[in-house]
C-alpha atoms as a PDB file:
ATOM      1  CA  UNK A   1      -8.162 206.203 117.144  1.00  0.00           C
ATOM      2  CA  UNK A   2      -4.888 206.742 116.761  1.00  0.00           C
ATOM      3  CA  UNK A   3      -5.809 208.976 112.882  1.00  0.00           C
ATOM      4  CA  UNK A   4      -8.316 211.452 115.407  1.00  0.00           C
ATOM      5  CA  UNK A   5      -5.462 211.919 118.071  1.00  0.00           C
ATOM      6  CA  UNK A   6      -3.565 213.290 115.669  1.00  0.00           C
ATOM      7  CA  UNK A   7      -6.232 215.236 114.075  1.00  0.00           C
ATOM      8  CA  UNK A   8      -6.825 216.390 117.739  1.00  0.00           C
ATOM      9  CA  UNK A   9      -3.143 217.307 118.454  1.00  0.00           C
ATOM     10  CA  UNK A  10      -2.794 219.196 115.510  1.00  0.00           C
ATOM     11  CA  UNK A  11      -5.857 221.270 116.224  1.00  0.00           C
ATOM     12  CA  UNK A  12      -4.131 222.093 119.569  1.00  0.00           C
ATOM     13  CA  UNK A  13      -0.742 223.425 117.824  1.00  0.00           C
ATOM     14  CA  UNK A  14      -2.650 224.977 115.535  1.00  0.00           C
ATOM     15  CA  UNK A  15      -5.003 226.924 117.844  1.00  0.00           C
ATOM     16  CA  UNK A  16      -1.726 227.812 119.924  1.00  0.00           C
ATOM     17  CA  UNK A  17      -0.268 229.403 116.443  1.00  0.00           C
ATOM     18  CA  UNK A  18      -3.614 231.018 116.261  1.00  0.00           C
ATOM     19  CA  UNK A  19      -3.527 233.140 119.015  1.00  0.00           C
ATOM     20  CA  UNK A  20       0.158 233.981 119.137  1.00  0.00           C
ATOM     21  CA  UNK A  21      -1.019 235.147 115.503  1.00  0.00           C
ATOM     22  CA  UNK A  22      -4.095 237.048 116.764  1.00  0.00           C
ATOM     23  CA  UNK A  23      -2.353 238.642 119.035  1.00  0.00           C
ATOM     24  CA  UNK A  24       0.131 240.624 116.492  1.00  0.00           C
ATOM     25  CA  UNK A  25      -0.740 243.747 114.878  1.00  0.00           C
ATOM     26  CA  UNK A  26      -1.112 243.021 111.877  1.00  0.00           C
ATOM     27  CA  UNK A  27      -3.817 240.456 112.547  1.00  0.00           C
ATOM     28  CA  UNK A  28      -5.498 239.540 109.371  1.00  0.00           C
ATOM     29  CA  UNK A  29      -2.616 240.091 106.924  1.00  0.00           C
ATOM     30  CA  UNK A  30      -2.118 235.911 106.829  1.00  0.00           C
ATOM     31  CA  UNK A  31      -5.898 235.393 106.254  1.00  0.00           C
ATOM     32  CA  UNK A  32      -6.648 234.590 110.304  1.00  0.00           C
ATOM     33  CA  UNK A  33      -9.402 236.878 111.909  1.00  0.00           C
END
């Protein structure tokens, strides 16, 4: 439980990164579309 939590958590940060990311102009220069 505690291994998919994290797994879960991370995918949270790393959808937050995502959009900040997606939301630059230069959107697809670090590989995220």
């Amino acid at each position: 439980d505690n291994y998919e939590t994290a797994i879960d958590d991370a995918a949270v940060d790393f959808a937050d990164l995502a959009e900040e990311v997606m939301g630059n102009d230069n959107e697809g220069v670090d590989g995220v579309s």
